[in-house]
Protein backbone atom coordinates (compact mmCIF):
# COMPACT_ATOMS: atom_id res chain seq x y z
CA UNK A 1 -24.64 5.15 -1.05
CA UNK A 2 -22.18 4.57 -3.87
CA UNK A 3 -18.68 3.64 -2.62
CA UNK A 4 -15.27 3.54 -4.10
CA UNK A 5 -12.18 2.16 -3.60
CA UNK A 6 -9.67 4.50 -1.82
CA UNK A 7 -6.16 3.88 -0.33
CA UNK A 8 -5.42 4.47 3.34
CA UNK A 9 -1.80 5.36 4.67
CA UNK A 10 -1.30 3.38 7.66
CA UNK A 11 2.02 3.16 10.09
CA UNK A 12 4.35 0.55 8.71
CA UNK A 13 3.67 -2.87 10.60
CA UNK A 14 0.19 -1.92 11.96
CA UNK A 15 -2.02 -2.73 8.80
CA UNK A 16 -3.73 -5.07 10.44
CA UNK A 17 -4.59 -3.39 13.61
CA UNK A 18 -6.35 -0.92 11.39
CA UNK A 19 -8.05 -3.30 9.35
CA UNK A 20 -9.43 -5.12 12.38
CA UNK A 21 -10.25 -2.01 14.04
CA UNK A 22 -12.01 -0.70 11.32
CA UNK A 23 -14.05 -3.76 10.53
CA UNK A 24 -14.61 -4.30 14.35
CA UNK A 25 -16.14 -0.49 14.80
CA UNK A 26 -18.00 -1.19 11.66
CA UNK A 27 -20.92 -3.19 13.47
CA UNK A 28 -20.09 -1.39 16.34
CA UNK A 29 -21.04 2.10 14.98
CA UNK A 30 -23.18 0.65 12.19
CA UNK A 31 -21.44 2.10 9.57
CA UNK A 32 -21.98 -0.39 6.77
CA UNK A 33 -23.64 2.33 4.81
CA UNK A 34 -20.43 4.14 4.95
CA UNK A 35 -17.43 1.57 5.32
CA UNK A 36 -17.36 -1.62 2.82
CA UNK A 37 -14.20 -4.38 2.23
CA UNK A 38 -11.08 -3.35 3.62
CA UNK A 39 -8.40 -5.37 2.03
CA UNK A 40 -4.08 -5.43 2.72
CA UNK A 41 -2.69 -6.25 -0.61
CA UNK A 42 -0.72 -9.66 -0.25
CA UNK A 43 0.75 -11.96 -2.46
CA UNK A 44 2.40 -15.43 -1.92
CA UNK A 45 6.33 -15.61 -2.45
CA UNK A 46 8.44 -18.81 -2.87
CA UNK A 47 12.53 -18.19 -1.21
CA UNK A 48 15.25 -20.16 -0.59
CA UNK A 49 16.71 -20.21 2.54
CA UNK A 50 19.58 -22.44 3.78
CA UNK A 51 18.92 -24.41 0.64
CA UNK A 52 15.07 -25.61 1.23
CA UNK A 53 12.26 -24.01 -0.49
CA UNK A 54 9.70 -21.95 1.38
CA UNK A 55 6.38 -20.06 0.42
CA UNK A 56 5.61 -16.87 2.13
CA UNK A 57 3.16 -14.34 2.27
CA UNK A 58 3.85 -11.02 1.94
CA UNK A 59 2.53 -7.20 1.95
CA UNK A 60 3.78 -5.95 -1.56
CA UNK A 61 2.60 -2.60 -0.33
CA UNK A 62 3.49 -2.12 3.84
CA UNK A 63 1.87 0.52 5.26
CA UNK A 64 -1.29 0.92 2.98
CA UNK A 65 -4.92 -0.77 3.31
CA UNK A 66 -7.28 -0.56 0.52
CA UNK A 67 -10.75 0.60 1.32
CA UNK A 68 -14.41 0.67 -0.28
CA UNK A 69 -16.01 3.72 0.74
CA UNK A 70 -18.67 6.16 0.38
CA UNK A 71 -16.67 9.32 1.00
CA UNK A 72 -18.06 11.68 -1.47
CA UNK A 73 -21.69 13.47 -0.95
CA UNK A 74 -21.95 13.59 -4.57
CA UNK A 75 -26.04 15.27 -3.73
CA UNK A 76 -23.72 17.82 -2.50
CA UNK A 77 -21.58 18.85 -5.10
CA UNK A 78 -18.79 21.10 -5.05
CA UNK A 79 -18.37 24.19 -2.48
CA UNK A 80 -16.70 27.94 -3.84
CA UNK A 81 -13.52 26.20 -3.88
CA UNK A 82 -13.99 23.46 -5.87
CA UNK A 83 -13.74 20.80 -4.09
CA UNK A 84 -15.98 17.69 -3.77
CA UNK A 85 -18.07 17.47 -0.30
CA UNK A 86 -17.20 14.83 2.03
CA UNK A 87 -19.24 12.67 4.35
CA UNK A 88 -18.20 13.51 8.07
CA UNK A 89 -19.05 10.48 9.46
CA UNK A 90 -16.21 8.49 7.27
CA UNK A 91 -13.81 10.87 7.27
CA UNK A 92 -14.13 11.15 11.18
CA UNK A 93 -14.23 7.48 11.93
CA UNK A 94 -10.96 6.84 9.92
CA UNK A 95 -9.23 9.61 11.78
CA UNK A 96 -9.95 8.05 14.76
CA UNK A 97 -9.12 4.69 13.68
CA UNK A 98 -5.59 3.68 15.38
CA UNK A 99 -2.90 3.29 12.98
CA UNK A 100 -4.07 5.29 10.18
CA UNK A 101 -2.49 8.11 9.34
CA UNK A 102 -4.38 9.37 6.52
CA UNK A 103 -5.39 9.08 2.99
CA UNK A 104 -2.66 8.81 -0.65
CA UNK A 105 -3.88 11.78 -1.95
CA UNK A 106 -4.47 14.19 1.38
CA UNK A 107 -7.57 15.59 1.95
CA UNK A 108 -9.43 14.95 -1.20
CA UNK A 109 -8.06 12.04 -2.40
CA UNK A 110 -8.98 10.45 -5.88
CA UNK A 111 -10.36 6.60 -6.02
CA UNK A 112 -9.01 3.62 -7.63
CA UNK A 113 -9.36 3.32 -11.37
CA UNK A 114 -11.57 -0.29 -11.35
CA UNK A 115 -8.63 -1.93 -13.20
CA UNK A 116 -6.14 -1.03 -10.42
CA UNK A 117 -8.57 -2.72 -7.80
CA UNK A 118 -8.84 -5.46 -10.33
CA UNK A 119 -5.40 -6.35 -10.56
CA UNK A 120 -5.57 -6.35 -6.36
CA UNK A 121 -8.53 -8.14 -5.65
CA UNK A 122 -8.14 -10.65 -8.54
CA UNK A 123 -4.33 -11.18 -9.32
CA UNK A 124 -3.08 -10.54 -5.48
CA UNK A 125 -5.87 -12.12 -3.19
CA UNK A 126 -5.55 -10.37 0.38
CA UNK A 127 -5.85 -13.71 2.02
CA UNK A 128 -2.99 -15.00 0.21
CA UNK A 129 -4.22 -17.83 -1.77
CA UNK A 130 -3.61 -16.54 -5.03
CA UNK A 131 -0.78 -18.38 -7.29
CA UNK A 132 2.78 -18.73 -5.93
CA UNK A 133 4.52 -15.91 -7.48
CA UNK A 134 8.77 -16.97 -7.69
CA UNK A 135 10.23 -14.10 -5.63
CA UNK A 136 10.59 -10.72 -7.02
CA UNK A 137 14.01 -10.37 -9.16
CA UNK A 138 16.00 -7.72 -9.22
CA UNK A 139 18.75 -6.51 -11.31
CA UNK A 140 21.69 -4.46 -11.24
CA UNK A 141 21.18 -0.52 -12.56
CA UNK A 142 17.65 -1.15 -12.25
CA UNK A 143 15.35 1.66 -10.16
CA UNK A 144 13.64 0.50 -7.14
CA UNK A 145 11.90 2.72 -3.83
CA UNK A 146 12.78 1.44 -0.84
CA UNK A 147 9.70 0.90 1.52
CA UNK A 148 10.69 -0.07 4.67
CA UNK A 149 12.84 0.72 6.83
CA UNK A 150 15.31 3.96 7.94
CA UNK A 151 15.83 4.99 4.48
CA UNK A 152 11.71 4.35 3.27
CA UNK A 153 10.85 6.73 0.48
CA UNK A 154 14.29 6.89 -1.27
CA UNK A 155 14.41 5.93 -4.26
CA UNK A 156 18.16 4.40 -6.12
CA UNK A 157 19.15 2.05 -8.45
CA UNK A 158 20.09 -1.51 -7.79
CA UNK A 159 24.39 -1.80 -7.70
CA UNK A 160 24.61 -5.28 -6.02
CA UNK A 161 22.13 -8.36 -5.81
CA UNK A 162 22.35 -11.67 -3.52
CA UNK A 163 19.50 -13.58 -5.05
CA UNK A 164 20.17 -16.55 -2.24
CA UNK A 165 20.37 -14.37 0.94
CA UNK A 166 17.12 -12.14 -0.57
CA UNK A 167 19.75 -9.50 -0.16
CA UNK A 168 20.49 -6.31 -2.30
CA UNK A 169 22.15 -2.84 -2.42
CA UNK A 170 20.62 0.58 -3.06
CA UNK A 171 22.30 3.42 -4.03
CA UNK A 172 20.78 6.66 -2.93
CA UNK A 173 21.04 10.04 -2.81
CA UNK A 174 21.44 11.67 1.04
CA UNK A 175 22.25 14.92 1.17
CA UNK A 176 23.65 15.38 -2.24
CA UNK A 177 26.05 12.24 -1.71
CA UNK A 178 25.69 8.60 -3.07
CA UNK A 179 25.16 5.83 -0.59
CA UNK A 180 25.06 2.06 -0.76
CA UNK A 181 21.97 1.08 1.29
CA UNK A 182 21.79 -2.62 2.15
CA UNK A 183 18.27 -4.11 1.84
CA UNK A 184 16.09 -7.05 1.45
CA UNK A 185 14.03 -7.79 -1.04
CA UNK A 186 10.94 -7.18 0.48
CA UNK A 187 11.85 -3.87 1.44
CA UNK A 188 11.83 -2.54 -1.87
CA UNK A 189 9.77 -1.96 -4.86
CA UNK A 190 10.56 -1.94 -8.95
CA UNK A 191 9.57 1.89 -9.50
CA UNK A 192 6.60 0.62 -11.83
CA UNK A 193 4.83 -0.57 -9.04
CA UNK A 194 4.84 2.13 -7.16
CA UNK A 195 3.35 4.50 -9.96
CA UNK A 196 -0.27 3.42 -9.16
CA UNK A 197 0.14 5.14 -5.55
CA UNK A 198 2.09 8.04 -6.72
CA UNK A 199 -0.35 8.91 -9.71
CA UNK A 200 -3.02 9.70 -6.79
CA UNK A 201 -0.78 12.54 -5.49
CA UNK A 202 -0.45 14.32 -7.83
């Protein structure tokens, strides 16, 4: 079976539990035909903090898991309403998979362009061991999403940045009004990175 790469929507903070469950319910089920590499996008950060140098790894996109799948019955075609025929078996054993909430893209979601999964597998490792990357920098007026946290999904521009406390301030619009968010760094995204997930939803 030909799989793809597709991009799971997981509940922030339990990426891994769905990645292990997945892979562990894999052999279990022996659904290697049907499941390949499940990967969390990470990259290795270097910080300050209290004046001493640290490297970190981070997610540079919580709450998603990339996945190689064969989803598609492609022997099956299309059905009266266009749309592509799925295998059952995948699409039920990621519904029950704890911590996933469903697929970027809903119900019929598109797969990866190879060069996006290139620039994850290759540039941004998922154990980490990639190049240390300097912290992303952000600037004032510039257009982030935030991505964690109470006010996830919003997106602002950048009015205040504390480069030595990781710190920085969003401001959004709630309700028709402009708000200063505080963040950290981690919890946000430049806009441009986010346009690879977006593009699938629409």
């Amino acid at each position: 079976m030909e799989k793809q790469w597709f991009v799971l929507h997981t509940l922030t903070g339990q990426e891994n539990k769905a990645l292990k469950s997945i892979e562990a319910r894999v052999k279990l089920e022996r659904m290697e035909d049907y499941i390949g590499r499940c990967v969390i996008p990470t990259e290795k950060v270097s910080e300050k903090k209290n004046g001493k140098k640290r490297v970190v790894t981070k997610k540079f996109f919580p709450g998603y898991v990339i996945a190689e799948l064969a989803l598609y019955d492609e022997a099956k075609g299309v059905d009266e309403n266009g749309r592509k025929a799925i295998y059952e078996r995948t699409w039920q054993f990621l519904r029950e998979t704890p911590g996933v909430i469903g697929f970027v893209g809903g119900d019929r979601p598109m797969p990866l362009k190879q060069q996006e999964v290139d620039a994850i597998l290759l540039d941004k490792p998922a154990s980490g061991g990639g190049v240390e990357r300097p912290r992303v920098v952000f600037s004032v007026d510039e257009t982030v999403k935030i991505i964690d946290g109470a006010f996830m999904g919003l997106t602002g521009q950048v009015s205040m940045v504390d480069p030595d406390r990781g710190k920085l301030k969003v401001e959004v619009n709630i309700f028709n009004r402009k708000v200063q968010v505080d963040a950290e760094n981690w919890q946000v995204e430049k806009v441009a990175v986010e346009e690879t997930f977006e593009s699938l939803k629409q």
